[in-house]
Protein backbone atom coordinates (compact mmCIF):
# COMPACT_ATOMS: atom_id res chain seq x y z
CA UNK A 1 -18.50 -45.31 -11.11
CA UNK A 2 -17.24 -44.37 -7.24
CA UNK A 3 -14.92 -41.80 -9.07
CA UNK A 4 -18.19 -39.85 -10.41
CA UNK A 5 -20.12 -40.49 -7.15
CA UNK A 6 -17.01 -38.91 -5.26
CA UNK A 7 -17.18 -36.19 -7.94
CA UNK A 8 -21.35 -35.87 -7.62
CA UNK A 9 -20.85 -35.44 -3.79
CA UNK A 10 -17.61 -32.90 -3.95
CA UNK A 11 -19.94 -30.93 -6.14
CA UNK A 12 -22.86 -31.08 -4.70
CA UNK A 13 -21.39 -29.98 -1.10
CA UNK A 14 -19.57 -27.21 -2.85
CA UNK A 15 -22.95 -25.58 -4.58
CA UNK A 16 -24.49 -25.85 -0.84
CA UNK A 17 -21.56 -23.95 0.67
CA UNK A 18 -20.04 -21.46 -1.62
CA UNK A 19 -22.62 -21.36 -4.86
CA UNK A 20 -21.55 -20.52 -8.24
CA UNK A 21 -18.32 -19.12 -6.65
CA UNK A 22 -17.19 -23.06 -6.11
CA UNK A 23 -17.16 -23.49 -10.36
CA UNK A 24 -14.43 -20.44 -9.89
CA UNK A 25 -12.45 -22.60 -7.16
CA UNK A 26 -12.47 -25.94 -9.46
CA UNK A 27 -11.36 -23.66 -12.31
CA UNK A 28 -8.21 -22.33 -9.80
CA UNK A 29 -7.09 -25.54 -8.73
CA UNK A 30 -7.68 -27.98 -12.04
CA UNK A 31 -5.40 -24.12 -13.57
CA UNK A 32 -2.78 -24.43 -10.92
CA UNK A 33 -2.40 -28.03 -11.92
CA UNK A 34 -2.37 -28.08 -15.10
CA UNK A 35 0.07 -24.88 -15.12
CA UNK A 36 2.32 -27.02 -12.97
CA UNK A 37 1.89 -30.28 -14.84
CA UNK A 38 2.38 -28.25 -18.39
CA UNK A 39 6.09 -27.36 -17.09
CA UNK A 40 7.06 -30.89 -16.16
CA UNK A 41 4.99 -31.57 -20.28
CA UNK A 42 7.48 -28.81 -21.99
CA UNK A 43 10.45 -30.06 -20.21
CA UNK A 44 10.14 -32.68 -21.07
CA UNK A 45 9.34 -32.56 -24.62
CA UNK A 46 12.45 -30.36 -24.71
CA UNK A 47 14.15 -32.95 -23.72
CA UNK A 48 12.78 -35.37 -26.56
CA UNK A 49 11.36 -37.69 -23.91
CA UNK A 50 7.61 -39.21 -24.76
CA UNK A 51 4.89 -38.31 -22.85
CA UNK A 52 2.29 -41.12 -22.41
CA UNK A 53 -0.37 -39.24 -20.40
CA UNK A 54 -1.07 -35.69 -19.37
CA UNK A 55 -4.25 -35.52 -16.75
CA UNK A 56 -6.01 -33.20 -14.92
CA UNK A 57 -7.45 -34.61 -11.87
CA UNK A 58 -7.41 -38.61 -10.60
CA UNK A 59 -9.56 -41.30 -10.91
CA UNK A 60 -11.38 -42.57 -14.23
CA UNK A 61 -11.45 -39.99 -17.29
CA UNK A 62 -14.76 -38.06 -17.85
CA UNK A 63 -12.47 -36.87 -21.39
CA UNK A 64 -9.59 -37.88 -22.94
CA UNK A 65 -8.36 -37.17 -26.85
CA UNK A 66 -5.07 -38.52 -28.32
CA UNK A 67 -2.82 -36.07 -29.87
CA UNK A 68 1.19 -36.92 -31.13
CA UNK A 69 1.59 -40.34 -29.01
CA UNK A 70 -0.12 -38.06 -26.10
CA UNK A 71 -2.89 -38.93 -24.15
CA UNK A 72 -5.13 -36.32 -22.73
CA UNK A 73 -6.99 -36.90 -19.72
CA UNK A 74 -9.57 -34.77 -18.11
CA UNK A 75 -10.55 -36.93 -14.84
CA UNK A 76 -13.07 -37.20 -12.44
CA UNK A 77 -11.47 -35.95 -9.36
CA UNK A 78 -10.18 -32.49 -10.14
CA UNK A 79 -8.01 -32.27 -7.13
CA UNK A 80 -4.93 -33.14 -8.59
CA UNK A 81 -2.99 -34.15 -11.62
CA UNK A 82 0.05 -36.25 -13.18
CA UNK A 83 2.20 -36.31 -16.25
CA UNK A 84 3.19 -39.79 -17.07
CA UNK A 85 6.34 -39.84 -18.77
CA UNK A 86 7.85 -43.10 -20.86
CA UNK A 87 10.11 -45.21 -18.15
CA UNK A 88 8.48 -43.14 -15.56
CA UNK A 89 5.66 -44.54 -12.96
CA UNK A 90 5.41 -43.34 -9.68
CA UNK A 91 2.79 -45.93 -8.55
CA UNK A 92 5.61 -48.81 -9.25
CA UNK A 93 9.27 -47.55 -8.71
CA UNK A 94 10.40 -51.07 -9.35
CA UNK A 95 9.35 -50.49 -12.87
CA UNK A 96 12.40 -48.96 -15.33
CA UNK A 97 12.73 -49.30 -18.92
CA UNK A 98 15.77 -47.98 -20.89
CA UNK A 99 14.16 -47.60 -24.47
CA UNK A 100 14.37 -44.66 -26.54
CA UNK A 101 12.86 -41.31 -25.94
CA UNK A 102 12.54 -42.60 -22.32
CA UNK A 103 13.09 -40.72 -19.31
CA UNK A 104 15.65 -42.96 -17.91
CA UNK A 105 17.91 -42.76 -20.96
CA UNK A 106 18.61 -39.04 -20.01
CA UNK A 107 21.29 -37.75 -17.89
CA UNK A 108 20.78 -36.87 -13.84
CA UNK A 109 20.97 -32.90 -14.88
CA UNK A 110 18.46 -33.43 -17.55
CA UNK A 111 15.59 -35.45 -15.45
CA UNK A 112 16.16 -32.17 -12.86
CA UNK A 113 15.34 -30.13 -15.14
CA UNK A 114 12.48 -31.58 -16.25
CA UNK A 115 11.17 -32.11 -12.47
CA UNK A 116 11.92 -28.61 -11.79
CA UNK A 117 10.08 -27.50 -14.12
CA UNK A 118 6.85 -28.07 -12.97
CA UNK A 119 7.23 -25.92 -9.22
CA UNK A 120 8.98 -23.61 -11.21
CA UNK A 121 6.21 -23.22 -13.30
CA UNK A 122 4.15 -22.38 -10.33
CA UNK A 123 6.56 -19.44 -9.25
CA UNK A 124 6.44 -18.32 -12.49
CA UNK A 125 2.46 -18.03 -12.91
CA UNK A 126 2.39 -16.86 -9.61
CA UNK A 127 4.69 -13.66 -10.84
CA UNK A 128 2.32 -13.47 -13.58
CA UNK A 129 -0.29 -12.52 -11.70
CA UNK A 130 1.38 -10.53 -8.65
CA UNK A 131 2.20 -7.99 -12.30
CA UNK A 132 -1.58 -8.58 -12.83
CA UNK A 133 -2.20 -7.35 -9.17
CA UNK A 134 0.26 -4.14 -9.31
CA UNK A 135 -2.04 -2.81 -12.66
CA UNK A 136 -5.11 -3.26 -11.33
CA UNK A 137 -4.19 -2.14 -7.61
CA UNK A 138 -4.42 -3.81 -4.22
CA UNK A 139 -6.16 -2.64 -1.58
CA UNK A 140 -3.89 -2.10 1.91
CA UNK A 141 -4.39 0.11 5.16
CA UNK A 142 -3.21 3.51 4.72
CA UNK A 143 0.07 4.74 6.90
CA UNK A 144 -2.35 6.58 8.82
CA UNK A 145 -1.99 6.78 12.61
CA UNK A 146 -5.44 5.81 14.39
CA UNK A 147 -3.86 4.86 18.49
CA UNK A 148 -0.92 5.80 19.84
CA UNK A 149 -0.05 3.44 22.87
CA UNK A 150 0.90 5.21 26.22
CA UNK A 151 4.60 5.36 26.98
CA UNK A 152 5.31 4.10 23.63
CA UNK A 153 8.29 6.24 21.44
CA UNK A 154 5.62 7.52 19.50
CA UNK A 155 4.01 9.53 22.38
CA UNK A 156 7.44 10.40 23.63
CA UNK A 157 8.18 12.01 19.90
CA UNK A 158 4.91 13.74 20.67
CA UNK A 159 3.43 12.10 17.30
CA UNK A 160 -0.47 12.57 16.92
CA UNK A 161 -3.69 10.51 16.10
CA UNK A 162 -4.26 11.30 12.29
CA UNK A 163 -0.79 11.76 11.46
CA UNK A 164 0.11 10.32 8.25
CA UNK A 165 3.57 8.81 7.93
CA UNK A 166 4.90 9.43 4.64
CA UNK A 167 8.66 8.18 4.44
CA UNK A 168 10.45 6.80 7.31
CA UNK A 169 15.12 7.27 6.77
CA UNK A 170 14.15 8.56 3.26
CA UNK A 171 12.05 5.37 2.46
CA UNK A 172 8.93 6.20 0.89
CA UNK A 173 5.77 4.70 2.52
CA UNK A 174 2.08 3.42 0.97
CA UNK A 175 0.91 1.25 3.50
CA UNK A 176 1.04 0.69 7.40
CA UNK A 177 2.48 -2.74 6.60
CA UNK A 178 5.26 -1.34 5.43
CA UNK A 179 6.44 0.63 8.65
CA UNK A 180 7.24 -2.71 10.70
CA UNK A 181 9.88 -3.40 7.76
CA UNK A 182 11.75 -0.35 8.31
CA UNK A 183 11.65 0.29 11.98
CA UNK A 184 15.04 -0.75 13.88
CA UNK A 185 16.66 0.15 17.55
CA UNK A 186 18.40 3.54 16.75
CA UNK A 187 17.38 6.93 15.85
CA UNK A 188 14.58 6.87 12.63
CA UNK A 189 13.69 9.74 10.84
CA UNK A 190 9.94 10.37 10.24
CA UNK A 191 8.18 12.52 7.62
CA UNK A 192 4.86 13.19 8.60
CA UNK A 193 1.87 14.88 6.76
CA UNK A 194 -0.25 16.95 9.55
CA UNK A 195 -2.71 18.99 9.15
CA UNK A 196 -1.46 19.64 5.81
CA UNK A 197 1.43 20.16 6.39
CA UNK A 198 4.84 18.32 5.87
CA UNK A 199 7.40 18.00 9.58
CA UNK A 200 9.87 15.94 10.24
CA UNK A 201 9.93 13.88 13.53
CA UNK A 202 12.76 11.97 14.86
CA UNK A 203 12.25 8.79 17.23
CA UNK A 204 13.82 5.75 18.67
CA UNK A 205 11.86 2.72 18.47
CA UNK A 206 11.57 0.88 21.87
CA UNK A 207 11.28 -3.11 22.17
CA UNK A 208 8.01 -4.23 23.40
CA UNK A 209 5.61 -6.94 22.90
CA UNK A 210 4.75 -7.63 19.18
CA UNK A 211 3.60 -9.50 16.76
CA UNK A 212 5.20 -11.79 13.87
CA UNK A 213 4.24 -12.77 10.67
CA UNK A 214 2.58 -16.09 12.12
CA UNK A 215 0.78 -13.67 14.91
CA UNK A 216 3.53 -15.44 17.49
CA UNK A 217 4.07 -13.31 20.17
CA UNK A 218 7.46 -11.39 19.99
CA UNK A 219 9.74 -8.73 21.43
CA UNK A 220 10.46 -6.31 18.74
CA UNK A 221 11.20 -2.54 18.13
CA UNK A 222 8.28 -0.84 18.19
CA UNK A 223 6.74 2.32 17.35
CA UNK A 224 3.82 2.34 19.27
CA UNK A 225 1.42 3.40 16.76
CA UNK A 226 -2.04 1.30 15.30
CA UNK A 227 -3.29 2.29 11.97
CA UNK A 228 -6.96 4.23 11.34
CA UNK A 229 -8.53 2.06 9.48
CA UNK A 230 -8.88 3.97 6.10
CA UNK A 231 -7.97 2.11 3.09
CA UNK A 232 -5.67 2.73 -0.13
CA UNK A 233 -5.06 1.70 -3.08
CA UNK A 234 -1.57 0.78 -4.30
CA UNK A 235 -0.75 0.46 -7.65
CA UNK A 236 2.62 -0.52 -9.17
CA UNK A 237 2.82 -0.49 -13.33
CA UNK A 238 5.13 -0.39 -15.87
CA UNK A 239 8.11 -1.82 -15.24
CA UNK A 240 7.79 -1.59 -11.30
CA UNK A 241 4.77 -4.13 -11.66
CA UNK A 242 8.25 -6.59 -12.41
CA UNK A 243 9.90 -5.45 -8.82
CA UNK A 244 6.84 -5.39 -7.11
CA UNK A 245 6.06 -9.27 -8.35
CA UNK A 246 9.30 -10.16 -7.68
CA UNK A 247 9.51 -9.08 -4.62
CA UNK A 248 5.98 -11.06 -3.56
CA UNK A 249 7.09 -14.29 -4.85
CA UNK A 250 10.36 -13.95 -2.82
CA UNK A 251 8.63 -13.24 -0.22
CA UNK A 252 5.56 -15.45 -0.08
CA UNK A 253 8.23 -18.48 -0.87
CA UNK A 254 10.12 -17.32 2.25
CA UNK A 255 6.99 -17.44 3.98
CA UNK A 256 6.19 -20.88 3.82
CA UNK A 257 9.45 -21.88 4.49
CA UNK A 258 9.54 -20.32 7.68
CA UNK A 259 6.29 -21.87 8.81
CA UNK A 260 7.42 -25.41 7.35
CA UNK A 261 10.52 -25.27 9.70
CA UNK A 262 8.24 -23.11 12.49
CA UNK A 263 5.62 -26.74 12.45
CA UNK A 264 9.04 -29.49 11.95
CA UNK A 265 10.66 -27.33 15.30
CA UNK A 266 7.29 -27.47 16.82
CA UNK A 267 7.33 -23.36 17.17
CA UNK A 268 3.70 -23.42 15.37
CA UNK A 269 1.12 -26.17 16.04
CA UNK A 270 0.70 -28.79 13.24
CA UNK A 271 -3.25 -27.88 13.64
CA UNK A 272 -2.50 -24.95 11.22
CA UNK A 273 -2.31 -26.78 8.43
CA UNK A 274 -4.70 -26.99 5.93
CA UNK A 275 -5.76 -29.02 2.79
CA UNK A 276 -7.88 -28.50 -0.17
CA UNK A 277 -10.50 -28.20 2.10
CA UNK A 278 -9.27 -25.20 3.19
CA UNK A 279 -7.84 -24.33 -0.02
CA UNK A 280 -11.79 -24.60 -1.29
CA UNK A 281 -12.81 -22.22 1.26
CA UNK A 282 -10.21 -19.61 0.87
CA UNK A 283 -10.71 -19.33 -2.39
CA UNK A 284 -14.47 -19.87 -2.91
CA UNK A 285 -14.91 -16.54 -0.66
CA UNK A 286 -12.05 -14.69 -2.75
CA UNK A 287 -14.01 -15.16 -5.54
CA UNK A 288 -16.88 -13.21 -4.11
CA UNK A 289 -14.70 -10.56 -2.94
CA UNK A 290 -12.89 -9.40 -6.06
CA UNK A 291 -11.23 -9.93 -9.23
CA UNK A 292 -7.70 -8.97 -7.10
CA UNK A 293 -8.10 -10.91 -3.89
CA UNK A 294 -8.96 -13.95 -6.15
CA UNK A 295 -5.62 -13.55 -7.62
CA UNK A 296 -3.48 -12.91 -4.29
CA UNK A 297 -5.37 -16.20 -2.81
CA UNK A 298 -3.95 -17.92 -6.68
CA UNK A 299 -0.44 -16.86 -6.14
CA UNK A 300 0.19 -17.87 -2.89
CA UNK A 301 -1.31 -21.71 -3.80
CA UNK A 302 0.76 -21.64 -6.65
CA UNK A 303 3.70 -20.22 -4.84
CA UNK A 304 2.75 -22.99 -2.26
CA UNK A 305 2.19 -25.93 -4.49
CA UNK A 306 6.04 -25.07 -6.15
CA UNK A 307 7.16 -24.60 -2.70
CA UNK A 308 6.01 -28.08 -1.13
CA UNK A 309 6.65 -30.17 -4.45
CA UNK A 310 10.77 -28.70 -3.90
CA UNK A 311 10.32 -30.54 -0.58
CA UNK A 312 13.02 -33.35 -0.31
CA UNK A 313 10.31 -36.30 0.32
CA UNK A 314 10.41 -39.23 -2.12
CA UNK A 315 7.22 -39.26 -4.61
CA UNK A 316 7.38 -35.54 -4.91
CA UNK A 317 9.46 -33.33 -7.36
CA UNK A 318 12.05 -32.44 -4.62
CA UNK A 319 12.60 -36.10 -3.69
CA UNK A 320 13.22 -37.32 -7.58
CA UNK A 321 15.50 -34.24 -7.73
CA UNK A 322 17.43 -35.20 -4.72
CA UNK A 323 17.69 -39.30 -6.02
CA UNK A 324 19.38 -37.16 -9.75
CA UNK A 325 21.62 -34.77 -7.10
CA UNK A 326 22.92 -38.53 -5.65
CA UNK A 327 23.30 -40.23 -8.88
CA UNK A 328 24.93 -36.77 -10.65
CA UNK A 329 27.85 -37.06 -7.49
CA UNK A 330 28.47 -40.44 -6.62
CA UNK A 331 28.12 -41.43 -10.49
CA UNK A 332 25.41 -44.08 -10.09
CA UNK A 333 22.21 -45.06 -9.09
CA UNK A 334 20.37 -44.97 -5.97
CA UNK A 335 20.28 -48.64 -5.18
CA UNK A 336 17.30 -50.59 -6.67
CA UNK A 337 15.80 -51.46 -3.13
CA UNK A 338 16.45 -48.45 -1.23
CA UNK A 339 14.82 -46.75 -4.20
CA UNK A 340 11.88 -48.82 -3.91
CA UNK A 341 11.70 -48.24 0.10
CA UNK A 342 12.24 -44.48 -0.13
CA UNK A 343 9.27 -44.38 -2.81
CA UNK A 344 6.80 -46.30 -1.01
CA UNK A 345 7.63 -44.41 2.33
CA UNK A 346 7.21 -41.32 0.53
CA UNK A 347 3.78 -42.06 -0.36
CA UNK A 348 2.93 -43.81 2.55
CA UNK A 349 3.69 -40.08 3.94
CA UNK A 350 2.18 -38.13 1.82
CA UNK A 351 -0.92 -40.33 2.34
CA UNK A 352 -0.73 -39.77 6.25
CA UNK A 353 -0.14 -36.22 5.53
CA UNK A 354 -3.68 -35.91 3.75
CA UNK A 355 -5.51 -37.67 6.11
CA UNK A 356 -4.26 -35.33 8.73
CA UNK A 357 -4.77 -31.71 6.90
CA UNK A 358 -7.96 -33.43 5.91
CA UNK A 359 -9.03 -33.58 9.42
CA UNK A 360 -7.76 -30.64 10.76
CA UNK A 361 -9.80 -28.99 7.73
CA UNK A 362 -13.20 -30.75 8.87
CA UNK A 363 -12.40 -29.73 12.38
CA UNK A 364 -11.54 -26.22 11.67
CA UNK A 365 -14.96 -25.81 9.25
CA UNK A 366 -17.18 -27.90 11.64
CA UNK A 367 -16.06 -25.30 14.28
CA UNK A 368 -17.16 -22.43 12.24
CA UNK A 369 -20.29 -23.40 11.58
């Protein structure tokens, strides 16, 4: 019964908030689960193992059907989800059995695999949809010079306010974003579109106060240059749909790794981080932008689900995968106890971890308001 009130409430807040664009946010998440919870399901099915339960969401089932020794759960508290695998239970790591078609029966390389798959499962959809996103276009700011700052290299190369930049060292360019990429300390070759017609300019980028990815201060080599304003749209299809996703995912994955170790080295201020909360609210007003900006907000929670399950904490994916890397090199198990230990903290961790992204998100939206 609490699992439905919690359920009531969650839904009842979200209507209130975000309207009909909150159904689209449950249908995001409960997908990114299941996608991730369907590659650990696979896997392991590959691997002949049985597969006892396969939910999406916590708590008490609102539907469940039985299917092949399978049962399917559809729970009452959609933020989440598990695949319960025969000699596997998370909740009680004291708890092995050795029976047929069990996970334990399988060897270290084969349990990575199958808790691998589910992360990589979330790279994967999230490549999906960055080819979705290069057919139907995304929307950037156009290489399009708007402010040139004073004593900058750009008003030493005597470049001009509506200039548009269209290559820079041969390198074509689409978007201002992509200027910061190729600019370096030495000579750089600009082609620029003025007036309608094509010059080349050449200019050494000076270091100067910038900005990184995180919006960190930084010195960097700079042009000196802000964009217009105007917008275009960049499409990539065909085949360079499969570059351009690739690409993303590398780079979103990056991403998050850098701010992980930028909040562990205390570069980036653990009040940053956000929850489902957050995740709710990000995507809730994606889905009233467009049909593209819903899917960029998908990818990167996919991309960032994969990326923290990889994490080496006991309880997740990366932490079972690192127990298999000890077992696969020292040619036995972890021991029983420190097994035990290592699981419970793990939780124990996770738990604190929610409770604090769960505040910092009802801080950061009780400050909006």
């Amino acid at each position: 019964m609490k699992s439905y009130l919690f359920l009531f409430i969650i839904l009842v807040i979200g209507f209130k908030f975000y309207s009909f664009s909150f159904l689209i946010t449950l249908l995001v998440i409960s997908f990114l689960i299941f996608f991730h919870e369907l590659g650990h399901f696979l896997a392991a099915k590959h691997m002949k193992v049985d597969v006892e339960i396969f939910s999406i969401g916590f708590g008490r089932a609102v539907f469940k059907k039985t299917y092949k020794n399978t049962e399917y759960r559809l729970s009452a508290l959609p933020f989440g989800g598990y695949v319960k695998l025969k000699g596997q239970d998370d909740l009680n790591p004291s708890e092995k059995n050795y029976e047929p078609n069990s996970y334990n029966t399988l060897s270290p390389l084969a349990r990575i695999y199958i808790l691998f798959a589910g992360p990589f499962f979330n790279f994967f959809l999230a490549f999906l949809l960055y080819i979705a996103i290069g057919f139907l276009g995304v929307q950037k700011l156009a290489p399009i010079i708007g402010n040139i700052a004073p004593n900058s290299a750009a008003q030493k190369a005597n470049l001009q306010i509506g200039d548009k930049i269209l290559a820079i060292d041969g390198v074509k360019i689409q978007s201002f974003e992509e200027i910061g990429k190729l600019v370096h300390i030495k000579p750089t070759l600009l082609n620029i579109e003025r007036d309608g017609k094509l010059i080349n300019i050449t200019l050494t980028p000076q270091i100067d106060q910038g900005y990184n990815e995180f919006y960190q201060k930084v010195q960097k080599p700079l042009i000196g240059i802000a964009p217009k304003g105007e917008f275009v749209t960049i499409y990539h299809p065909g085949f360079s749909s499969l570059k351009y996703a690739y690409e993303e995912s590398i780079e979103a994955s990056l991403l998050i790794f850098k701010g992980l170790a930028k909040i562990i080295s205390g570069e980036l201020d653990a009040k940053n981080m956000g929850g489902i909360i957050t995740m709710v609210d990000i995507t809730s007003k994606a889905a009233n932008t467009s049909i593209v900006v819903l899917f960029l907000i998908t990818a990167l929670i996919s991309i960032n689900l994969g990326v923290l399950n990889l994490l080496p904490i006991p309880a997740l994916d990366g932490g079972h995968i690192l127990f298999n890397l000890y077992e696969l090199v020292f040619k036995k198990e972890v021991p029983k106890v420190c097994f035990e230990y290592l699981s419970y903290f793990g939780m124990a961790l996770l738990l604190s971890l929610m409770v604090f992204v769960t505040y910092n998100d009802i801080a950061r939206f009780m400050s909006n308001q």
